[in-house]
Protein backbone atom coordinates (compact mmCIF):
# COMPACT_ATOMS: atom_id res chain seq x y z
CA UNK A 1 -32.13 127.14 -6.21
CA UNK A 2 -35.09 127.49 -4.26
CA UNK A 3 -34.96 130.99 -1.86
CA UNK A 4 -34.21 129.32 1.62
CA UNK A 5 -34.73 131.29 5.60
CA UNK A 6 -33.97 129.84 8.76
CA UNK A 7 -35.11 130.85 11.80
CA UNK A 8 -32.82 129.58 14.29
CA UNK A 9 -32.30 130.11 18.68
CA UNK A 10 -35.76 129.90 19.22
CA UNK A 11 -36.42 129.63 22.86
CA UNK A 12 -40.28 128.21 22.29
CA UNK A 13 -41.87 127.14 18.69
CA UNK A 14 -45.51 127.38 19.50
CA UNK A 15 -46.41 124.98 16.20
CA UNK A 16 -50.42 124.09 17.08
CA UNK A 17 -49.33 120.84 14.63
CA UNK A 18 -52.39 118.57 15.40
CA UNK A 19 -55.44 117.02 13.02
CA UNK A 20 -56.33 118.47 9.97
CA UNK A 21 -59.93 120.00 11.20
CA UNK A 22 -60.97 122.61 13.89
CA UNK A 23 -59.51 121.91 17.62
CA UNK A 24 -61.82 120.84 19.95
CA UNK A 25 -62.24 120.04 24.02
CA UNK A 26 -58.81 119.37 25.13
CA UNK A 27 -56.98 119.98 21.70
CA UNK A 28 -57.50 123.59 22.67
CA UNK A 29 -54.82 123.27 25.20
CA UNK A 30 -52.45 121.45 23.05
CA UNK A 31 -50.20 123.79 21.45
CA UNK A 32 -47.27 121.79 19.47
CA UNK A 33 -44.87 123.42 21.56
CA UNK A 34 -40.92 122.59 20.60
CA UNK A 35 -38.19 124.05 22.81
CA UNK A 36 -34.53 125.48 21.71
CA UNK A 37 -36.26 125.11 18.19
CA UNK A 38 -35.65 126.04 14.11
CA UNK A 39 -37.44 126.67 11.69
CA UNK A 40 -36.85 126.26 7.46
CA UNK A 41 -38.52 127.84 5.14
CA UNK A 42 -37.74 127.38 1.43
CA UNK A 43 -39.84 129.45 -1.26
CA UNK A 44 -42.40 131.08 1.57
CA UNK A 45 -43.51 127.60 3.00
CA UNK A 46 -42.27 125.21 5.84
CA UNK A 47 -40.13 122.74 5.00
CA UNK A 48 -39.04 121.75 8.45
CA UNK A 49 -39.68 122.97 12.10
CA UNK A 50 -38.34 121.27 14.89
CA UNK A 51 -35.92 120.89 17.82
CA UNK A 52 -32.41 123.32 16.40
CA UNK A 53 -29.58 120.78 16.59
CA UNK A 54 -31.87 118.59 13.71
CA UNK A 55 -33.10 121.45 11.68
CA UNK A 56 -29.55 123.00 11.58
CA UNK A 57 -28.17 119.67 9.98
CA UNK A 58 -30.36 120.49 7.01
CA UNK A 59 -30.06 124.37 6.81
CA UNK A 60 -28.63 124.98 3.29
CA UNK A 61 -25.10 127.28 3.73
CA UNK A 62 -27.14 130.26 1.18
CA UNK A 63 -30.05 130.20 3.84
CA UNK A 64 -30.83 133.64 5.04
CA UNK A 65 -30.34 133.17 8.76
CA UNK A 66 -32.68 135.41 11.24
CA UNK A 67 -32.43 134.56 15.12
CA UNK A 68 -34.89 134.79 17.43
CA UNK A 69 -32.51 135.42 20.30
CA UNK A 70 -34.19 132.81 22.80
CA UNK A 71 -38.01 134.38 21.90
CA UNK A 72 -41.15 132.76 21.51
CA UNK A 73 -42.89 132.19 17.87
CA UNK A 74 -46.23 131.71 16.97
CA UNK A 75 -48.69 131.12 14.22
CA UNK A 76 -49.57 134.59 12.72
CA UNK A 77 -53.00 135.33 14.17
CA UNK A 78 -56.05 134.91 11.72
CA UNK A 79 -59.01 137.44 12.29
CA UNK A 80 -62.21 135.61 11.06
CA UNK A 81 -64.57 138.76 11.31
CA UNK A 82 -63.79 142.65 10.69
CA UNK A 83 -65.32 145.68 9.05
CA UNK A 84 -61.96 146.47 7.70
CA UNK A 85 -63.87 148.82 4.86
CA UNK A 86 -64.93 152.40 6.04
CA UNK A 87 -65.18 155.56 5.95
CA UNK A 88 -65.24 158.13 8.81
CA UNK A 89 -65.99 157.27 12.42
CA UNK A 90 -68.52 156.82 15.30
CA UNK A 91 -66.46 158.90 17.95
CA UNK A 92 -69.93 160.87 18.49
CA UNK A 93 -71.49 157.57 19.54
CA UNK A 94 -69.14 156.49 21.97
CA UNK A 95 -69.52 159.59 23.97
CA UNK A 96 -73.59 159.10 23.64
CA UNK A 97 -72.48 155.56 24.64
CA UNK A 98 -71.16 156.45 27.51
CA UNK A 99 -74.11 158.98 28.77
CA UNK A 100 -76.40 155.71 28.53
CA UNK A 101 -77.50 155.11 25.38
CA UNK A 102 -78.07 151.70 24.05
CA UNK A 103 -76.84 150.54 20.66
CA UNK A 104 -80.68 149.97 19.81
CA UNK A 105 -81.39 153.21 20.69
CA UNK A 106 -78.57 154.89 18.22
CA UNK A 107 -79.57 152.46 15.40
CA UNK A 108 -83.48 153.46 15.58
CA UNK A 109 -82.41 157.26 15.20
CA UNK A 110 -80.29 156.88 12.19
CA UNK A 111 -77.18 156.50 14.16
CA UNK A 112 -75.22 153.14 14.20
CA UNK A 113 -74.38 151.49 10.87
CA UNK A 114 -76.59 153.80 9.29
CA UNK A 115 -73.97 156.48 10.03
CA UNK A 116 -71.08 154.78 8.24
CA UNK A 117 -72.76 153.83 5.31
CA UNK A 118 -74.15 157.24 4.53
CA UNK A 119 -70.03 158.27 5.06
CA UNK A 120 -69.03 155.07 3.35
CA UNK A 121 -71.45 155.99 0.46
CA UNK A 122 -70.23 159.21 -0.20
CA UNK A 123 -66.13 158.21 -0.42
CA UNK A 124 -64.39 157.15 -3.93
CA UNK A 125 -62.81 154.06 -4.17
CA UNK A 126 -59.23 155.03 -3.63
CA UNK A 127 -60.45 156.85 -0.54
CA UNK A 128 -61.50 153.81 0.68
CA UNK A 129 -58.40 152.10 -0.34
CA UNK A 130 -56.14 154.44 1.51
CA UNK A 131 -58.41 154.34 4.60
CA UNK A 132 -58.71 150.50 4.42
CA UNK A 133 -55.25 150.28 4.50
CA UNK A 134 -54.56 151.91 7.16
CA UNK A 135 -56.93 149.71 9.20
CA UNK A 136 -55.24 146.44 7.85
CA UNK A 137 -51.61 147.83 9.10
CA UNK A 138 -52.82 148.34 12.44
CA UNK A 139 -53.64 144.46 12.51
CA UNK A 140 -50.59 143.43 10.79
CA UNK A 141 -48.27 145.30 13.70
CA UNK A 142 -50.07 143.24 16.56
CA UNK A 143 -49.69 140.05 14.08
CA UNK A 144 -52.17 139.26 12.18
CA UNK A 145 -51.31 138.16 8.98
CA UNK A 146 -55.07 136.85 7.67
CA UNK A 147 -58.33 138.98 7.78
CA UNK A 148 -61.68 137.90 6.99
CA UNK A 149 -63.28 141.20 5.97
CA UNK A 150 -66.90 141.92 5.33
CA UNK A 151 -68.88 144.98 3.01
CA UNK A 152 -72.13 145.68 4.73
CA UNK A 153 -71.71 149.87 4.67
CA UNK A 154 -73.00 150.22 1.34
CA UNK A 155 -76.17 148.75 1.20
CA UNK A 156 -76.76 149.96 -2.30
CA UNK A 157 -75.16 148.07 -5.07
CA UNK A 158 -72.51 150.63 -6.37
CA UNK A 159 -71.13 150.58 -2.79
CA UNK A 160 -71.52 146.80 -1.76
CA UNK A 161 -68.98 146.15 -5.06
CA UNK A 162 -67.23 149.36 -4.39
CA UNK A 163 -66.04 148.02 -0.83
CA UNK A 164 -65.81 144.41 -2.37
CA UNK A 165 -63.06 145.57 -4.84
CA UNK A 166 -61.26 147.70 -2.21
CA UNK A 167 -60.43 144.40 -0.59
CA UNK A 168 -59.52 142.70 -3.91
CA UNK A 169 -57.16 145.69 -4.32
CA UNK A 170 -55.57 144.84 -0.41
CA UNK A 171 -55.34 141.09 -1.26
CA UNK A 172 -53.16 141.69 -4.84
CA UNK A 173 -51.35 144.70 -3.21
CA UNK A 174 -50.41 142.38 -0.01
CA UNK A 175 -48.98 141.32 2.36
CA UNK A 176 -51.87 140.49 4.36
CA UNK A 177 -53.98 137.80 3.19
CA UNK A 178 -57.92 139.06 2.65
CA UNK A 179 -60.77 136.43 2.93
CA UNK A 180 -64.23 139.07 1.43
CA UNK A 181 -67.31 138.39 2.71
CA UNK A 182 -70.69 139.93 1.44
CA UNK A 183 -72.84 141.49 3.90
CA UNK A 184 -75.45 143.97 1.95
CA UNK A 185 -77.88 142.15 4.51
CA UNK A 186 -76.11 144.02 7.24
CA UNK A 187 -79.10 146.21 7.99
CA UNK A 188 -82.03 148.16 5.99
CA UNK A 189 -80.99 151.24 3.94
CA UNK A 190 -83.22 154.15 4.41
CA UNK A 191 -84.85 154.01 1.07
CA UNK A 192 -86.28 150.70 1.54
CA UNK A 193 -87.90 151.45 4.70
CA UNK A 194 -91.56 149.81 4.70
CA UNK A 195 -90.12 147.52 1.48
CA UNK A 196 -88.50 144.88 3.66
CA UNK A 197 -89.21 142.20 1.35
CA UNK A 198 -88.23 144.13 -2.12
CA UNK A 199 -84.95 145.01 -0.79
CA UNK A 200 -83.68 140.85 0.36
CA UNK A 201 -85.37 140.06 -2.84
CA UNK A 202 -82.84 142.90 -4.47
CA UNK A 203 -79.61 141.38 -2.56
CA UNK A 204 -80.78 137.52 -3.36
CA UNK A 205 -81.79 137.86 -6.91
CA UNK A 206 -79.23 141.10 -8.29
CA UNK A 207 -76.62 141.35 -5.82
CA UNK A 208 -75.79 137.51 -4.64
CA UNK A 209 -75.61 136.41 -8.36
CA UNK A 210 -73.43 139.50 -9.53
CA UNK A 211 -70.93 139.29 -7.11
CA UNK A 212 -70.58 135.80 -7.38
CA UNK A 213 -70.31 136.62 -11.01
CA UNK A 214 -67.30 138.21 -10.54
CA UNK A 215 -65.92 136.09 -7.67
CA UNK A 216 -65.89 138.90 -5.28
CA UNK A 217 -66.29 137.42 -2.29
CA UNK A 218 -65.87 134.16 -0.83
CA UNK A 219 -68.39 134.24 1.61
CA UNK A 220 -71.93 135.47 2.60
CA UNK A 221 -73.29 137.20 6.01
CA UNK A 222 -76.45 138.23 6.79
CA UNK A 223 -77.43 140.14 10.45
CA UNK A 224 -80.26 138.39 12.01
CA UNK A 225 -81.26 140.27 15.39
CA UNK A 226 -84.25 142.15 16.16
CA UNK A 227 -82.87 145.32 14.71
CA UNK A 228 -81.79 143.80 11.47
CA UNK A 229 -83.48 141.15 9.39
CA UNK A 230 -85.43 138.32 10.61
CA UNK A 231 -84.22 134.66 10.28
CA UNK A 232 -86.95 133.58 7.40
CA UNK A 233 -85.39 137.07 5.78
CA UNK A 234 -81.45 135.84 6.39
CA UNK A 235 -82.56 132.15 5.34
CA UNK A 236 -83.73 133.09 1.68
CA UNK A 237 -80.51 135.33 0.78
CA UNK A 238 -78.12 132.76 2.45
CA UNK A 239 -79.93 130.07 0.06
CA UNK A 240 -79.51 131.99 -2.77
CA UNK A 241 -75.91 132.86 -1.87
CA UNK A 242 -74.82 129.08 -1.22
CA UNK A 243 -76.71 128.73 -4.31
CA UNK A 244 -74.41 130.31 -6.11
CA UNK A 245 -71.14 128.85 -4.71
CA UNK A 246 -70.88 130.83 -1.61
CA UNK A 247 -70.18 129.52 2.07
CA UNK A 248 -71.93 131.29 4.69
CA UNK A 249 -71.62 133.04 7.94
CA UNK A 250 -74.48 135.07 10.34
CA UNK A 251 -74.06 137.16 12.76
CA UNK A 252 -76.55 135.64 15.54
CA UNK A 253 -77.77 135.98 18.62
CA UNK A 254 -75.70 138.97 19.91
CA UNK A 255 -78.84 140.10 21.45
CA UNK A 256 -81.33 137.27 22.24
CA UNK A 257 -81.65 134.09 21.58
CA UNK A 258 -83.61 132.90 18.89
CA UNK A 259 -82.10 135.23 16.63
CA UNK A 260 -80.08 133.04 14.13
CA UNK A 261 -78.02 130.18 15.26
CA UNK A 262 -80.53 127.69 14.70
CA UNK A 263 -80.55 128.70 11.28
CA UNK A 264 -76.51 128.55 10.44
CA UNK A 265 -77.01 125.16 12.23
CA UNK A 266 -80.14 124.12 9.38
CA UNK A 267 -77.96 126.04 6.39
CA UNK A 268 -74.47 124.09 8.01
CA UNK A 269 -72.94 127.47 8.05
CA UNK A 270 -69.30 127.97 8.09
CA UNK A 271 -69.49 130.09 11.39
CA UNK A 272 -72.41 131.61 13.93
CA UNK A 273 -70.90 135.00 15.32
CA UNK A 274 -71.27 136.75 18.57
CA UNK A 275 -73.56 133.68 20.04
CA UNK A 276 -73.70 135.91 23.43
CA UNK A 277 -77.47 134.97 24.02
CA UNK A 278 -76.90 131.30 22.55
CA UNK A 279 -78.53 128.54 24.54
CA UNK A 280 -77.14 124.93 25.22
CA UNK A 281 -79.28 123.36 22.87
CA UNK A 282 -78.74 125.69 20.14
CA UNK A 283 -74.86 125.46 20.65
CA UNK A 284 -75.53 121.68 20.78
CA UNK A 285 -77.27 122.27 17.71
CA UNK A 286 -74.08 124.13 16.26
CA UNK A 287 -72.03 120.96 17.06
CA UNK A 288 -73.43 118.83 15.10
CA UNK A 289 -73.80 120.64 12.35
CA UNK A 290 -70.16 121.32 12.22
CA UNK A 291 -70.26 125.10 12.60
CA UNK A 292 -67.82 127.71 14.22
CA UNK A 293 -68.85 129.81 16.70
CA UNK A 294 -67.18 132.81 16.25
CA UNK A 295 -66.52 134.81 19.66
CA UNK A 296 -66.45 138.91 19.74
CA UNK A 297 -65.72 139.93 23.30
CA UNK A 298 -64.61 143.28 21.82
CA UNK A 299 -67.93 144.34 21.07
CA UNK A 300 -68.98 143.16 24.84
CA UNK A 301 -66.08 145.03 26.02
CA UNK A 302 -66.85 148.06 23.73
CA UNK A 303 -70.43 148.41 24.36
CA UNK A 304 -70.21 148.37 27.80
CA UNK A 305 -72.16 144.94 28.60
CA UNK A 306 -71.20 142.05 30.83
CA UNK A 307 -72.84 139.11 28.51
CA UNK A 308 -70.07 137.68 26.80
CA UNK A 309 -70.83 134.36 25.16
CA UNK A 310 -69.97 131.62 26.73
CA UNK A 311 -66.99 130.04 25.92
CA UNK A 312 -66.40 127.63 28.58
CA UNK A 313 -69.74 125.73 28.06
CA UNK A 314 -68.66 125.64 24.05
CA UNK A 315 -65.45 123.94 24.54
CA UNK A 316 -66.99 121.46 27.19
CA UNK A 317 -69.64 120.59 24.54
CA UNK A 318 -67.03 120.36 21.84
CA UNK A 319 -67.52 123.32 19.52
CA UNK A 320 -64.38 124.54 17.25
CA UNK A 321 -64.34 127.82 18.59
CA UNK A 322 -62.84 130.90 16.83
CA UNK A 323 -62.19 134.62 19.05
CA UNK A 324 -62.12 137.68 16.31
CA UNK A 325 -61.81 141.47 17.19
CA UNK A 326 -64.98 142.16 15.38
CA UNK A 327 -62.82 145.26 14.27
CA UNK A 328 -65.29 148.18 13.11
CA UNK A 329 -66.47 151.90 13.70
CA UNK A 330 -69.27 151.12 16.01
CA UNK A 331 -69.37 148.26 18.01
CA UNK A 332 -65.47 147.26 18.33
CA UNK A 333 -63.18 149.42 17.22
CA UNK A 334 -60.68 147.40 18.07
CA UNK A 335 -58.11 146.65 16.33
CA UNK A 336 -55.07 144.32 18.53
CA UNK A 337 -55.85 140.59 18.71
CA UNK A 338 -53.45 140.42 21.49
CA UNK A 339 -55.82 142.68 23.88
CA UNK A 340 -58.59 140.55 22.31
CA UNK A 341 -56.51 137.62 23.79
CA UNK A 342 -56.74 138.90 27.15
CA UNK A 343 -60.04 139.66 26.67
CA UNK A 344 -61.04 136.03 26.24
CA UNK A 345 -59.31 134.61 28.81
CA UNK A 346 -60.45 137.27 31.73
CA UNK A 347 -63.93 137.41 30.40
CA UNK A 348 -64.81 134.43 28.85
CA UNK A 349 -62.86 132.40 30.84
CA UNK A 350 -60.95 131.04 28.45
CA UNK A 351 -57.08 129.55 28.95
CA UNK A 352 -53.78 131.63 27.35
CA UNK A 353 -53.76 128.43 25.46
CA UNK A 354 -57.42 127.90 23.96
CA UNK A 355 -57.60 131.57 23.30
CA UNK A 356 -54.63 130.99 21.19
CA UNK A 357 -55.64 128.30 19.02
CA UNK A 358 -58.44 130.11 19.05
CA UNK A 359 -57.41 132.72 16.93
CA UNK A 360 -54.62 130.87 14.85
CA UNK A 361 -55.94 127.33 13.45
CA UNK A 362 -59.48 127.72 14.16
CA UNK A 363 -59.12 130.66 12.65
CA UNK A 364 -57.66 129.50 9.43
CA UNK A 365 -60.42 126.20 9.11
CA UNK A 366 -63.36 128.99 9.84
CA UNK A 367 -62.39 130.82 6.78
CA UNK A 368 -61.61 128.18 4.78
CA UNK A 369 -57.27 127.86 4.76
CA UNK A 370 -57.28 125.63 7.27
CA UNK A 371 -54.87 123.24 5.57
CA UNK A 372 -52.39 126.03 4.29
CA UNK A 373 -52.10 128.53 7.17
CA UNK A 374 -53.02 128.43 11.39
CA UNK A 375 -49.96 126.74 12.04
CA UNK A 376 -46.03 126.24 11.75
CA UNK A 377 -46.08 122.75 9.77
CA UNK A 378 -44.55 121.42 7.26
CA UNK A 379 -46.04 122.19 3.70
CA UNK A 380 -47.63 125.38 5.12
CA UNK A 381 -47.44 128.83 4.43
CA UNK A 382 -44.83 130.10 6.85
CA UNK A 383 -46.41 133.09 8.37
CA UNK A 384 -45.18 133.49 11.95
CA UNK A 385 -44.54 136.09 14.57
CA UNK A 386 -41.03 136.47 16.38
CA UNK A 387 -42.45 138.13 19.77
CA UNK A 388 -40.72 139.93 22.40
CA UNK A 389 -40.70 137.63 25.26
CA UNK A 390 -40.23 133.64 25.53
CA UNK A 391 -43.44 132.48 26.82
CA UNK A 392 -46.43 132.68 24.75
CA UNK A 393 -48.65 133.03 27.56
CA UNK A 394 -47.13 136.97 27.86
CA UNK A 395 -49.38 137.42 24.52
CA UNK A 396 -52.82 137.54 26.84
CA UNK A 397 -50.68 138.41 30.12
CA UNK A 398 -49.83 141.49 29.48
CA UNK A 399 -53.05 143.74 29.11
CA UNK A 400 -52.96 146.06 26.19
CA UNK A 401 -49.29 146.74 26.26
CA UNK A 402 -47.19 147.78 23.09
CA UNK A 403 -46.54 144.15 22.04
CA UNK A 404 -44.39 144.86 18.16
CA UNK A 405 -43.60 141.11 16.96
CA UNK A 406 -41.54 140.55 13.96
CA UNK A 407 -44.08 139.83 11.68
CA UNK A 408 -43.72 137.58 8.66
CA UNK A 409 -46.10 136.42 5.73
CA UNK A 410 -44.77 133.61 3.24
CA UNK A 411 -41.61 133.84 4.72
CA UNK A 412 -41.02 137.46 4.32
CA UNK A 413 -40.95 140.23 7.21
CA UNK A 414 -43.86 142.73 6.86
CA UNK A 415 -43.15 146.67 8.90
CA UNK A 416 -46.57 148.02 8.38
């Protein structure tokens, strides 16, 4: 007999059922949203959610019952981009931060991601493990329940794979679902300085193929800014990486414009991240080539700038979009989607509503689980959050306050 839950007295089922592909334009706003509502769960997936007096017709009498006393429930969230691998911290560049200096500025004198990969380098594995972990339980108590996670603080190849099977370890160990991404083209190591060219030749014709090899990651990133590597650098190791069965992501145009989009548009990347100095044509650009901006107004926030990308033009030209914490030692160390919620919707404008989808079933297509997770439907995964209040717009409302859902993944409550 399959292993049956119900989740019964809930006072509003925020579902975000809808098409089968990113939400766009007005679909932002619709949320799926069932009142005095049940859910069954049979085996870690949805069998049925809908209005309680149907659902508990069909509630098997060996269910395990949990109420949800008249609360709201939601999708779990989905972070599409973190630096959940680390070691050490940057708390010496947030004070320097805050005395005026610019993250250019702490990146040209070693600082910045240099910084963390020189820690990075110099922890073992199960270091990493342990500190990883405690990273990932930080996002599962504010609900999420998937993380895209990236290397990039290795830059060297024992590193790159070390961090790469740190999050293998997190996605067998569970409960939160890891999506690994490859980002050795985060920046330029200090012994390649003046070798530009040797070392993307390195990550495109070594590094790409071996961890691909070994299915290590599902994904490929490259940082394309002034400070980083150029676009004709980012466009030969994303080749090679979708060459090698990879989807793709950049990191673009946090800084000006020019710097990447265009290309994830040419390469029809899976996602263009940050986007802050995007222009209309580029995001047009974006559109049509089916890619997900990916929004980061914790870095904004945490760098102390004012241009936040801007959302409200991308959902009136009908972009997919996607908000992520952009959790990391640097830029956002930020690690609550639900301040990241309020975050979108203050400074970018965004509605409690978009913002949601945002980071729930935009989420899930931008990494690629689209049609198994993002959303309380039948045939899904049932991960869902059991929240405090009854209206789902309290999620962004309430500014960085101690929001503890009841968090579940397949069906199963998770106390990080």
């Amino acid at each position: 007999m399959p292993a049956s839950l119900a989740v019964i007295n809930i006072g509003q089922l925020v579902t975000l059922a809808g098409p089968a592909r990113p939400r766009v334009g007005s679909e932002l706003r619709e949320l799926g949203i069932i009142e005095d509502a049940a859910l069954l769960i049979e085996n870690g997936r949805i069998v049925a959610a809908g209005r309680q007096p149907e659902i508990k017709t069909i509630i098997p009498t060996c269910a395990t019952v949990v109420d949800a006393k008249g609360c709201c429930v939601t999708p779990g969230f989905v972070d599409a981009h973190t630096h959940l691998v680390f070691a050490g911290n940057r708390a010496t560049e947030f004070e320097q931060r805050i005395a005026g200096a610019t993250y250019q500025q702490m990146a040209a004198s070693g600082g910045g991601i240099l910084r963390t990969v020189g820690a990075t380098r110099a922890a073992p594995e199960d270091e990493l493990v342990k500190e990883a972990r405690r990273h990932r339980d930080w996002l599962l108590r504010t609900g999420t329940t998937t993380i895209e996670a990236k290397s990039g603080y290795g830059l060297e190849r024992e590193t790159e794979l070390r961090m790469l099977r740190v999050l293998a370890r997190l996605n067998q160990e569970g409960p939160a679902r890891i999506v690994p991404t490859l980002l050795a083209a985060h920046t330029f190591p200090p012994e390649f300085a003046g070798r530009r060219e040797e070392y993307v030749r390195w990550i495109a014709e070594k590094l790409i193929p071996e961890v691909a090899a070994e299915n290590l990651a599902a994904f490929c990133d490259a940082f394309c800014d002034d400070h980083a590597f150029t676009v004709d650098e980012a466009r030969c190791l994303l080749i090679a990486a979708q060459s090698h069965g990879m989807r793709l992501r950049i990191h673009a145009e946090q800084f000006r414009a020019g710097t990447g989009a265009a290309l994830a548009a040419e390469l029809r990347a899976a996602t263009a991240d940050h986007l802050e100095a995007a222009t209309e044509e580029t995001l047009r650009a974006l559109r049509d080539a089916a890619v997900q901006p990916v929004l980061l107004p914790g870095s904004v926030f945490a760098l102390g700038r004012s241009e936040y990308p801007a959302a409200r033009k991308m959902v009136e030209l009908g972009l997919g979009i996607v908000v992520a914490t952009d959790f990391n030692p640097g830029s956002s160390p930020i690690a609550s989607m639900p301040f990241i919620l309020s975050l979108a919707c203050l400074q970018m404008h965004l509605t409690p509503a978009e913002a949601l989808t945002a980071t729930t079933i935009n989420a899930a297509w931008s990494v690629g689980l689209g049609e198994s997770i993002g959303s309380l439907e039948a045939g899904k995964q049932a991960d869902f959050l059991i929240h405090e209040f009854s209206d789902y717009r309290e999620l962004s409302y309430f500014i960085a306050a101690p929001l503890r859902p009841r968090v579940f993944v397949a069906g199963k409550e998770v106390r990080a």
